[in-house]
N, C-alpha and C. Protein backbone atom coordinates (compact mmCIF):
# COMPACT_ATOMS: atom_id res chain seq x y z
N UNK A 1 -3.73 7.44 14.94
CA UNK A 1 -2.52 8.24 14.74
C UNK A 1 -2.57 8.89 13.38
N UNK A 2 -2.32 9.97 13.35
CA UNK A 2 -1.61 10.62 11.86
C UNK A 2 -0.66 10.55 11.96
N UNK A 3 -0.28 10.12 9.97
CA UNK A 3 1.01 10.07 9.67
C UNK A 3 0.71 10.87 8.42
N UNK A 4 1.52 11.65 8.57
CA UNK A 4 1.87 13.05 7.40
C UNK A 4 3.27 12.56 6.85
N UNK A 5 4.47 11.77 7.12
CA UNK A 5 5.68 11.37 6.53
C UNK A 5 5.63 10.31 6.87
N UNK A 6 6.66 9.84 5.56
CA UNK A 6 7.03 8.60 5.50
C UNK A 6 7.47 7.98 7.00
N UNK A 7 8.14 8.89 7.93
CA UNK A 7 8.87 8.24 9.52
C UNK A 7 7.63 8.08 9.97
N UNK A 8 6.18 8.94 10.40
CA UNK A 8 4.95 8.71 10.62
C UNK A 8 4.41 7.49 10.51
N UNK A 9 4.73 6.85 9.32
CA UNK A 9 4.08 5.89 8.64
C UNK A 9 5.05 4.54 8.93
N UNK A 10 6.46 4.58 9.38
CA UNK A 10 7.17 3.95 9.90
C UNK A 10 7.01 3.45 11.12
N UNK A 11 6.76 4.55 11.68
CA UNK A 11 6.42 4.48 13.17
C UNK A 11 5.27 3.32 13.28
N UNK A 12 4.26 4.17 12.69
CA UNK A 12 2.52 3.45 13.24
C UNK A 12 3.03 1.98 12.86
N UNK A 13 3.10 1.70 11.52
CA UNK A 13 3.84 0.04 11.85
C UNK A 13 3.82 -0.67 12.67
N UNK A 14 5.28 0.24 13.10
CA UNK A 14 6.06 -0.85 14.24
C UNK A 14 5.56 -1.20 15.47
N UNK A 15 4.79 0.32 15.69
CA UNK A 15 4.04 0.16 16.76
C UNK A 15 2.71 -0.97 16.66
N UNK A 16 2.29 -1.17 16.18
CA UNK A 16 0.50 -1.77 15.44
C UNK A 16 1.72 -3.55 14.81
N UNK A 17 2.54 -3.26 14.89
CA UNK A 17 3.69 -4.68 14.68
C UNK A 17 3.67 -5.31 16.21
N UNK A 18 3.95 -4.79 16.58
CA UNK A 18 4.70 -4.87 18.10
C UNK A 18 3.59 -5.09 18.85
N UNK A 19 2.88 -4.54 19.33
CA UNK A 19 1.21 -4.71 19.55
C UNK A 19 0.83 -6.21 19.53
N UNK A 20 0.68 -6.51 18.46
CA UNK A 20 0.08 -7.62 17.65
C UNK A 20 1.20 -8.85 18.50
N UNK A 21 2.56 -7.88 18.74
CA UNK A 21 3.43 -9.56 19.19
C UNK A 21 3.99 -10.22 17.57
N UNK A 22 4.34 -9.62 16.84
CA UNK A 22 4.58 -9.75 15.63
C UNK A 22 6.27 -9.73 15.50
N UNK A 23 6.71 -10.42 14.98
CA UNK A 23 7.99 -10.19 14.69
C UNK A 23 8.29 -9.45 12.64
N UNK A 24 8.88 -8.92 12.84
CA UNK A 24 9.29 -8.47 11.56
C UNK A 24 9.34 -9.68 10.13
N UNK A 25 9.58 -10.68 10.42
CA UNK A 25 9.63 -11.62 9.75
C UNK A 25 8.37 -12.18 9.64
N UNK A 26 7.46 -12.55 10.70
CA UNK A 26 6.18 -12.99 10.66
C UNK A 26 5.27 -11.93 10.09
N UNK A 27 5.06 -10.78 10.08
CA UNK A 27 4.68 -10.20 9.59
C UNK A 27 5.06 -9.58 8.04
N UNK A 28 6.10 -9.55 7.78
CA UNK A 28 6.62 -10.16 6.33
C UNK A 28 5.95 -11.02 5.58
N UNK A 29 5.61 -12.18 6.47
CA UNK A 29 5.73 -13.39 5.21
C UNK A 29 4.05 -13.29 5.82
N UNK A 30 3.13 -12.61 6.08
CA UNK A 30 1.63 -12.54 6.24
C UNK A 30 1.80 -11.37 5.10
N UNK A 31 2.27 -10.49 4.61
CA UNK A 31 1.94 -9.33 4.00
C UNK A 31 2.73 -10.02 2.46
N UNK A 32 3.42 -10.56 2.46
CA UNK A 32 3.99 -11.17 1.18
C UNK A 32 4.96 -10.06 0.35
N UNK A 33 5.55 -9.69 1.40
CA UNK A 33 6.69 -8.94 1.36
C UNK A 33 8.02 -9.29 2.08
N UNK A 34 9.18 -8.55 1.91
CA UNK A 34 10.56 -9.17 2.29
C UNK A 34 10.66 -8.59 3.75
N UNK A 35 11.31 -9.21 4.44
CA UNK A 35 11.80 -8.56 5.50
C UNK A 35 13.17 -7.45 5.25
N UNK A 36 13.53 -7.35 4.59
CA UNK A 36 14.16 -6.02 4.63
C UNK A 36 13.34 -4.31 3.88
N UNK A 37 12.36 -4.80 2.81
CA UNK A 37 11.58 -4.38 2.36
C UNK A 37 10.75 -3.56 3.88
N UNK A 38 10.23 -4.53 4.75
CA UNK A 38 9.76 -3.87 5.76
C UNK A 38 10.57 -3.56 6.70
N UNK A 39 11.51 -3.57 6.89
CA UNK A 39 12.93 -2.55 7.53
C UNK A 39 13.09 -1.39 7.40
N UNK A 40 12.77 -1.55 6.07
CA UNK A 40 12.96 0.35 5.51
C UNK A 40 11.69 0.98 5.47
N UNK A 41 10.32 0.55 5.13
CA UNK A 41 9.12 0.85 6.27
C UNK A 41 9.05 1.16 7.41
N UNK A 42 9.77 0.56 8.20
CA UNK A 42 10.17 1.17 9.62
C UNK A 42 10.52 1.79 9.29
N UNK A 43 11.67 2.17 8.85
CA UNK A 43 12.70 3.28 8.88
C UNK A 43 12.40 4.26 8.32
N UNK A 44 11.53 4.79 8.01
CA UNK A 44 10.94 5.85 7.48
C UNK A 44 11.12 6.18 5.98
N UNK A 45 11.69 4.88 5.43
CA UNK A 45 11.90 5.25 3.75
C UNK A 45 10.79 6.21 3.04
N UNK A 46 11.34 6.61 1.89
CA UNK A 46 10.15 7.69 0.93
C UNK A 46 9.80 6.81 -0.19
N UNK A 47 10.13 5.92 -0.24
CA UNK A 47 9.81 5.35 -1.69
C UNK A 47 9.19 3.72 -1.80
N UNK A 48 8.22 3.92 -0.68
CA UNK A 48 7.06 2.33 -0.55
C UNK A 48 6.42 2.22 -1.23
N UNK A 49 6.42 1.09 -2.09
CA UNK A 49 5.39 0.92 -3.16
C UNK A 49 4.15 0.41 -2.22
N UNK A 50 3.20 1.34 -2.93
CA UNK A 50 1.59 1.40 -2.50
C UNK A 50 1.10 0.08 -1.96
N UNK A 51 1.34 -0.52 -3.66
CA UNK A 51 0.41 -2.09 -3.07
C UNK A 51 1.10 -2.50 -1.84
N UNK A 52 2.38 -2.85 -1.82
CA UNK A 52 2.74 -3.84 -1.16
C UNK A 52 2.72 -2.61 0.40
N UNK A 53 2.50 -1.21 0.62
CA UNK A 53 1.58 -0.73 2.13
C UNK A 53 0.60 -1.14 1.95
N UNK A 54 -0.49 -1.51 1.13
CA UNK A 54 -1.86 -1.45 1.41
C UNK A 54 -1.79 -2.97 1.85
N UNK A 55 -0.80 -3.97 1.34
CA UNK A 55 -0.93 -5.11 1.69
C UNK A 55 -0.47 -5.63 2.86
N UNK A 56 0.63 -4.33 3.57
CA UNK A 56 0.96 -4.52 4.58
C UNK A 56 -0.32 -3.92 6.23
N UNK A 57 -0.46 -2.78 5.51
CA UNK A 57 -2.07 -2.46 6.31
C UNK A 57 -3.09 -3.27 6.55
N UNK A 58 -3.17 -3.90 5.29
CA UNK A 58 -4.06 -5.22 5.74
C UNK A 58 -4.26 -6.17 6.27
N UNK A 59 -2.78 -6.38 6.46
CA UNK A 59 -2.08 -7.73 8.10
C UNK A 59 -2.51 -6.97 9.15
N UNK A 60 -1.73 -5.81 9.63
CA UNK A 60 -2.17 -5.49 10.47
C UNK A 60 -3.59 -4.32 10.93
N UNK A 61 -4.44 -4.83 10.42
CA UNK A 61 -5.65 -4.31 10.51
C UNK A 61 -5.96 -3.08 10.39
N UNK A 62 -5.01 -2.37 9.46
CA UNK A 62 -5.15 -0.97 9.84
C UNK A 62 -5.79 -0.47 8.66
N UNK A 63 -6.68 0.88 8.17
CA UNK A 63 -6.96 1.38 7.07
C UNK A 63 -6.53 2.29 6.63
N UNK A 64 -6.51 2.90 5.55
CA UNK A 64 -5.75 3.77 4.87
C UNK A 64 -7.15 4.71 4.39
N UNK A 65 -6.88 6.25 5.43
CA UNK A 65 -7.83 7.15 5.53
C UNK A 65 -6.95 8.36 4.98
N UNK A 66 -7.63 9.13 4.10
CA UNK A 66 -7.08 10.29 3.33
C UNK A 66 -8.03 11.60 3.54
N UNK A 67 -7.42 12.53 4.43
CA UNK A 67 -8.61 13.49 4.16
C UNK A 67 -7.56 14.67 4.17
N UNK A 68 -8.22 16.28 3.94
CA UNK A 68 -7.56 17.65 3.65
C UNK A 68 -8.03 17.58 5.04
N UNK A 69 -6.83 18.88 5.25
CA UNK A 69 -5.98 19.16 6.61
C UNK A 69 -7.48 20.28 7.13
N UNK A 70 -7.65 20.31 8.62
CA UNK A 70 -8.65 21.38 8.50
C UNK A 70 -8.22 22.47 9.10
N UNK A 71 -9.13 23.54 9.45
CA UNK A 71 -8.31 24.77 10.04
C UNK A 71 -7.84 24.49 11.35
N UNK A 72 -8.53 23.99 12.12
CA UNK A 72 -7.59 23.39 13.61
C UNK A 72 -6.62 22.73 13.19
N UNK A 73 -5.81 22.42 12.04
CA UNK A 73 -4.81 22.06 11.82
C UNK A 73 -4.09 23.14 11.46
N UNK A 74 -3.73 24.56 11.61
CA UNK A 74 -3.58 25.50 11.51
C UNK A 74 -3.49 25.74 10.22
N UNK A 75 -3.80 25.16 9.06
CA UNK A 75 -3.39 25.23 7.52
C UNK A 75 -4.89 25.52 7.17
N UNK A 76 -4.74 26.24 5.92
CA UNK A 76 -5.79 26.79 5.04
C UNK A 76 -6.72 25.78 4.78
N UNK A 77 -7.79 25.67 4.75
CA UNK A 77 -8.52 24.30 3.97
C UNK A 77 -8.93 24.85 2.68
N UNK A 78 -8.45 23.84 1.75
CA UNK A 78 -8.32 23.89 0.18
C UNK A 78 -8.70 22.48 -0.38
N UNK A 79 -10.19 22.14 -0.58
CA UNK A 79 -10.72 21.25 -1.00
C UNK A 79 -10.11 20.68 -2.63
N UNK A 80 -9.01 21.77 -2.67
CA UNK A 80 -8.56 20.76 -4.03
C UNK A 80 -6.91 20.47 -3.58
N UNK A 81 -6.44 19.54 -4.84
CA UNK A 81 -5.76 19.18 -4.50
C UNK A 81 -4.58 18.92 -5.44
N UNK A 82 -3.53 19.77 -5.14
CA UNK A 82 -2.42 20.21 -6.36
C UNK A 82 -1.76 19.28 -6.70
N UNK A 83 -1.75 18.27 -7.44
CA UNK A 83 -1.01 16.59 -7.69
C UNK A 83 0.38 17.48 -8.41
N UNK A 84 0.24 18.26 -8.87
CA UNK A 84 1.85 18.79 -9.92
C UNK A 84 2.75 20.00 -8.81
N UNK A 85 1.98 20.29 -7.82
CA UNK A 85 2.95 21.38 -6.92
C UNK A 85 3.34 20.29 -5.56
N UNK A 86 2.63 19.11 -4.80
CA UNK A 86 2.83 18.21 -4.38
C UNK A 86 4.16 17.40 -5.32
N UNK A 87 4.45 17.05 -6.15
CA UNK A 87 4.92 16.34 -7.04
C UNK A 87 6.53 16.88 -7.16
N UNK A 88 5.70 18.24 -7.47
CA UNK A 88 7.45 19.07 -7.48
C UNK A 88 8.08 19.51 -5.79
N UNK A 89 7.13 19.13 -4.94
CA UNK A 89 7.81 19.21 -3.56
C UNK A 89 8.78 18.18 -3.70
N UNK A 90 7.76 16.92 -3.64
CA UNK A 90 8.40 15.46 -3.43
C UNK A 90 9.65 15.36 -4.29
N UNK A 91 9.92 15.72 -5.56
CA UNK A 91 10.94 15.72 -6.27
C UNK A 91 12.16 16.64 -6.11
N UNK A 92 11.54 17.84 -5.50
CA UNK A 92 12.89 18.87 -4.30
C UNK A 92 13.19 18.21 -3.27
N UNK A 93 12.50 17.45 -2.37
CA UNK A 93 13.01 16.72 -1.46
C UNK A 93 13.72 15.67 -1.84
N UNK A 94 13.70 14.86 -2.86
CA UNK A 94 14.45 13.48 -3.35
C UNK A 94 16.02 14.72 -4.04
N UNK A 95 15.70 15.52 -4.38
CA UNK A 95 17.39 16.06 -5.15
C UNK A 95 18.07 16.42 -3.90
N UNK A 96 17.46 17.05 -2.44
CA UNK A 96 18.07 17.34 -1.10
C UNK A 96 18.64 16.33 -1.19
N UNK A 97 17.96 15.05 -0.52
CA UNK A 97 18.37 14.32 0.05
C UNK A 97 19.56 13.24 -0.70
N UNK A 98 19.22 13.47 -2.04
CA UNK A 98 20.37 13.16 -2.85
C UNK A 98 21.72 13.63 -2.95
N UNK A 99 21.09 15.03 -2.63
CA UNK A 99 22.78 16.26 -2.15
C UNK A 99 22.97 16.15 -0.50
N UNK A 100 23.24 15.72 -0.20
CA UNK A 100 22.94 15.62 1.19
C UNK A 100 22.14 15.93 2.13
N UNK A 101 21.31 17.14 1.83
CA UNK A 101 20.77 18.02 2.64
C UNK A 101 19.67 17.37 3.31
N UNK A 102 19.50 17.75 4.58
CA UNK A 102 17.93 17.22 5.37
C UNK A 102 17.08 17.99 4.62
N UNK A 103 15.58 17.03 4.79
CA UNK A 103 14.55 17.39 3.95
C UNK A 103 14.16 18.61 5.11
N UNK A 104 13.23 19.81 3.89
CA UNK A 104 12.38 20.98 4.22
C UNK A 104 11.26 20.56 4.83
C-alpha cells in the first residue's frame, strides 16, 4: 500500500493490526507505546513521533520505504528534495487546521 498522509498511514495500521488478530492494546504494549497514542495513529493524526512509528512498524512487520513520485504518478520527477517548501506546506496545513479549515 502507499501512504502519502497521515489517514494513509492510519489506515495501513489498522489494517496490518487487524490481520495479525491484534487488538489495539496488544499491539501497544509489543510496540511500547500507549494505547491511545495508537488511537490517534489510526486516526490519521499529523503529528507521530517517528521513533515510536518505526517502533510500531516493527511489531507489525512492516518497512518504512521512501522513494520520489514517478511520472506514472502523474507528477514531475524531481530527484531532489525541497525539506524548506515541504516544511512550509506542513506548517500551512497545521495554521488551517488550527483555523478550522480542511487541509489543501
Amino acid at each position: 500500500m502507499r501512504a502519502r498522509t497521515a489517514e494513509d498511514v492510519g489506515n495501513l495500521v489498522r489494517e496490518r493490526r487487524m490481520a495479525l488478530g491484534l487488538t489495539q492494546q496488544q499491539l501497544a504494549d509489543r510496540a511500547r507505546v500507549s494505547r491511545p497514542w495508537l488511537v490517534t495513529v489510526e486516526g490519521g493524526h499529523l503529528r507521530a513521533e517517528l521513533g515510536k512509528l518505526l517502533a510500531l512498524f516493527a511489531e507489525l512487520g512492516l518497512d518504512l520505504e521512501l522513494s520520489a513520485p514517478s511520472a506514472e504518478d502523474g507528477e514531475s520527477v524531481d530527484p531532489t528534495l525541497d525539506l524548506e517548501k515541504l516544511l512550509d506546506r506542513h506548517d500551512a496545513a497545521n495554521r488551517n487546521i488550527a483555523k478550522g479549515r480542511p487541509e489543501s
